[in-house]
C-alpha atoms as a PDB file:
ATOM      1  CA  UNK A   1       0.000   0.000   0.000  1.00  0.00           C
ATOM      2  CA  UNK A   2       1.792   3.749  -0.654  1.00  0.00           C
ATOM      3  CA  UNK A   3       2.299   6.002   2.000  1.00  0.00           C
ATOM      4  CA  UNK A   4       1.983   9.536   1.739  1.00  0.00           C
ATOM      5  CA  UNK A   5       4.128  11.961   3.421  1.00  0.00           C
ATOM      6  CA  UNK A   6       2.428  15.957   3.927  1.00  0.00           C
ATOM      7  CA  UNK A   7       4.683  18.052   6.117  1.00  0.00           C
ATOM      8  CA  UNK A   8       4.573  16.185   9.710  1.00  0.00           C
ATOM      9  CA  UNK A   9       1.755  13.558   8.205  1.00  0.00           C
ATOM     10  CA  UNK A  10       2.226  10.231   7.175  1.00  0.00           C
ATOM     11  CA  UNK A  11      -0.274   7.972   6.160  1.00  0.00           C
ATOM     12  CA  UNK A  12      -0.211   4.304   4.387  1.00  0.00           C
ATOM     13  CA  UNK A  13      -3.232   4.069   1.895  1.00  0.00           C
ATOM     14  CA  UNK A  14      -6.272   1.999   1.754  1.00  0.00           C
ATOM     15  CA  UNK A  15      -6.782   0.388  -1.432  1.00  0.00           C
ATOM     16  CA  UNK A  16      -8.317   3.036  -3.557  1.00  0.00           C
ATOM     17  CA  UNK A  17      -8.321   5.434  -1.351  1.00  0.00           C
ATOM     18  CA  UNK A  18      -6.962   8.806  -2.639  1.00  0.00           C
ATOM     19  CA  UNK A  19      -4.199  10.859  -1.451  1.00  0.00           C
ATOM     20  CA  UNK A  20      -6.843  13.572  -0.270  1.00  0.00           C
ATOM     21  CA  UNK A  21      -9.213  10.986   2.017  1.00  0.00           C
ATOM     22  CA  UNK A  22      -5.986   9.299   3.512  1.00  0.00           C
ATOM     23  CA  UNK A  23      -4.628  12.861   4.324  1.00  0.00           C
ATOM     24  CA  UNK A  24      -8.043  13.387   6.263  1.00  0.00           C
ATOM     25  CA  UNK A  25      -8.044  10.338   7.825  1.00  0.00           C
ATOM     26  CA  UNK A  26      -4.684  10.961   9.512  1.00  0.00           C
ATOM     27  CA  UNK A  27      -5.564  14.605  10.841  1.00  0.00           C
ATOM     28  CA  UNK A  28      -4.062  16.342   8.270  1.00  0.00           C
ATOM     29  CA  UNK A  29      -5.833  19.665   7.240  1.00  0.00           C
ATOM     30  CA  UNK A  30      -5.508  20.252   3.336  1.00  0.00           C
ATOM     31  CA  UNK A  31      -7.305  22.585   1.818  1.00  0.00           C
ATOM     32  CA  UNK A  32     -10.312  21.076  -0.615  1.00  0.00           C
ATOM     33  CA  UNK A  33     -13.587  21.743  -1.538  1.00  0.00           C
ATOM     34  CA  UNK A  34     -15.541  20.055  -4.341  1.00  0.00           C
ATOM     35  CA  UNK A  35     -13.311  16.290  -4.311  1.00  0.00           C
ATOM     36  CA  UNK A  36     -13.905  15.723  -7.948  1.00  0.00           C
ATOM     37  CA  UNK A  37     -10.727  17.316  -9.396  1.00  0.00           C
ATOM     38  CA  UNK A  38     -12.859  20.327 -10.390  1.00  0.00           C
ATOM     39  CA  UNK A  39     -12.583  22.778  -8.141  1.00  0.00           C
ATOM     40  CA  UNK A  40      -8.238  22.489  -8.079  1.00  0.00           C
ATOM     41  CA  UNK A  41      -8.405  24.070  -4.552  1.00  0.00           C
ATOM     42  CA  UNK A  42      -6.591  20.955  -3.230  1.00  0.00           C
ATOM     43  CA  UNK A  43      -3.843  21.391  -5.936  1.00  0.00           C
ATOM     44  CA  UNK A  44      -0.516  20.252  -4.604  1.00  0.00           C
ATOM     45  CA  UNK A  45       2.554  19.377  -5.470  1.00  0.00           C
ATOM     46  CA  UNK A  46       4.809  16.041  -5.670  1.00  0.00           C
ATOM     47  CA  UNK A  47       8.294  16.595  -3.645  1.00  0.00           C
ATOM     48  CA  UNK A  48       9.343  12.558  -4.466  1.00  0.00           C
ATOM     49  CA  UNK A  49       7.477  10.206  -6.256  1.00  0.00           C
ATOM     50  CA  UNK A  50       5.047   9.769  -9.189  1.00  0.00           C
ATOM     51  CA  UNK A  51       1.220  11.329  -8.953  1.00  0.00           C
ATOM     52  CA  UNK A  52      -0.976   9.393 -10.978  1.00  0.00           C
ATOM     53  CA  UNK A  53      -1.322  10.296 -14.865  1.00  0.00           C
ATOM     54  CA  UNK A  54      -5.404  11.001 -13.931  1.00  0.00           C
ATOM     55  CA  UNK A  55      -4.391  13.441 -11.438  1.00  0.00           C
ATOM     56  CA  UNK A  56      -2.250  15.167 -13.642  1.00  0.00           C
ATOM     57  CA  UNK A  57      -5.254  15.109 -16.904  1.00  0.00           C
ATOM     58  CA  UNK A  58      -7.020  18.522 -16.103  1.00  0.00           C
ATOM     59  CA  UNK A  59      -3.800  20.733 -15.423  1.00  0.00           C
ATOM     60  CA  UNK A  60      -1.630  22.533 -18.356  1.00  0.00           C
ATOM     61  CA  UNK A  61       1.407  20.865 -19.075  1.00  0.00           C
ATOM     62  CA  UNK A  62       3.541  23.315 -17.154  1.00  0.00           C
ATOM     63  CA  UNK A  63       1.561  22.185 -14.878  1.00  0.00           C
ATOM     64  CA  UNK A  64       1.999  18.736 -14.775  1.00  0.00           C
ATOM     65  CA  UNK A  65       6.293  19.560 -15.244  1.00  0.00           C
ATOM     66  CA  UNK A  66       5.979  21.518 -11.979  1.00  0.00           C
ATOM     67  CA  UNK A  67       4.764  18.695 -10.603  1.00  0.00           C
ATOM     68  CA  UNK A  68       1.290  19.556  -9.527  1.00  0.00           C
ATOM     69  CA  UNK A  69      -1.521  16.992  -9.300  1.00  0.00           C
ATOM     70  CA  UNK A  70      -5.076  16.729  -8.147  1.00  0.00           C
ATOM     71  CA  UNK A  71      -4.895  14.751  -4.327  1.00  0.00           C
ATOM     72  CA  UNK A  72      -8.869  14.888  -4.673  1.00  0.00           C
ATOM     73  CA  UNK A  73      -8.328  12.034  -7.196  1.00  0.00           C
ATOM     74  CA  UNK A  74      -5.225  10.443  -7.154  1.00  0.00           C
ATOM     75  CA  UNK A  75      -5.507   6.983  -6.077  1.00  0.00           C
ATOM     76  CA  UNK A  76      -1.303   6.231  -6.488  1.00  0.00           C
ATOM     77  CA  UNK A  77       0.643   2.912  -7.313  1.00  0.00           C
ATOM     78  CA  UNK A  78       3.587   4.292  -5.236  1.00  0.00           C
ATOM     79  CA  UNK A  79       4.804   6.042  -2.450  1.00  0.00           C
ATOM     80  CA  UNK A  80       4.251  10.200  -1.955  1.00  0.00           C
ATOM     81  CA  UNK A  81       5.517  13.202  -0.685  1.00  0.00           C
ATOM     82  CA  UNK A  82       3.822  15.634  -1.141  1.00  0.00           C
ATOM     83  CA  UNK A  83       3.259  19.598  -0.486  1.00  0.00           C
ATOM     84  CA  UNK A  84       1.519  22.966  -1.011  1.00  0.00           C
ATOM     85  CA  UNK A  85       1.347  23.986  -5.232  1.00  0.00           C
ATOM     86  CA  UNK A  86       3.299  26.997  -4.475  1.00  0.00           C
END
């Protein structure tokens, strides 16, 4: 199962479980709103690892080379960290 690392968070996955519901199951506080990957307030940013193309499908492509994916939908294959889009 990946883990997912937020500043002082870290959480191992349930399967299919996205990076945004296992980050609110440990007590993290993201920000989010609509969980659909329309909204893009939970927009973050990959520090190590590899977000899931899906997460990645709605953003530009300089974007996706900065990084940034959708946690609101991103169910990943691997390991995370993970931080703020800025």
């Amino acid at each position: 199962m990946p883990t997912i690392r937020r500043d002082d968070t870290e959480v191992e996955l349930a399967p299919g479980e996205t990076v945004l519901d296992g980050l609110l199951r440990a007590g993290a506080h993201p920000l989010y709103s609509c969980r659909v990957g329309a909204c893009f307030t939970c927009l973050s940013r990959v520090v190590e690892g590899t977000p899931p193309e899906d997460a990645q499908e709605p953003l530009s492509d300089a974007e996706r080379a900065r990084g940034l994916f959708l946690p609101c939908i991103a169910v990943p294959d691997g390991d995370l960290v993970v931080g703020d889009a800025s």
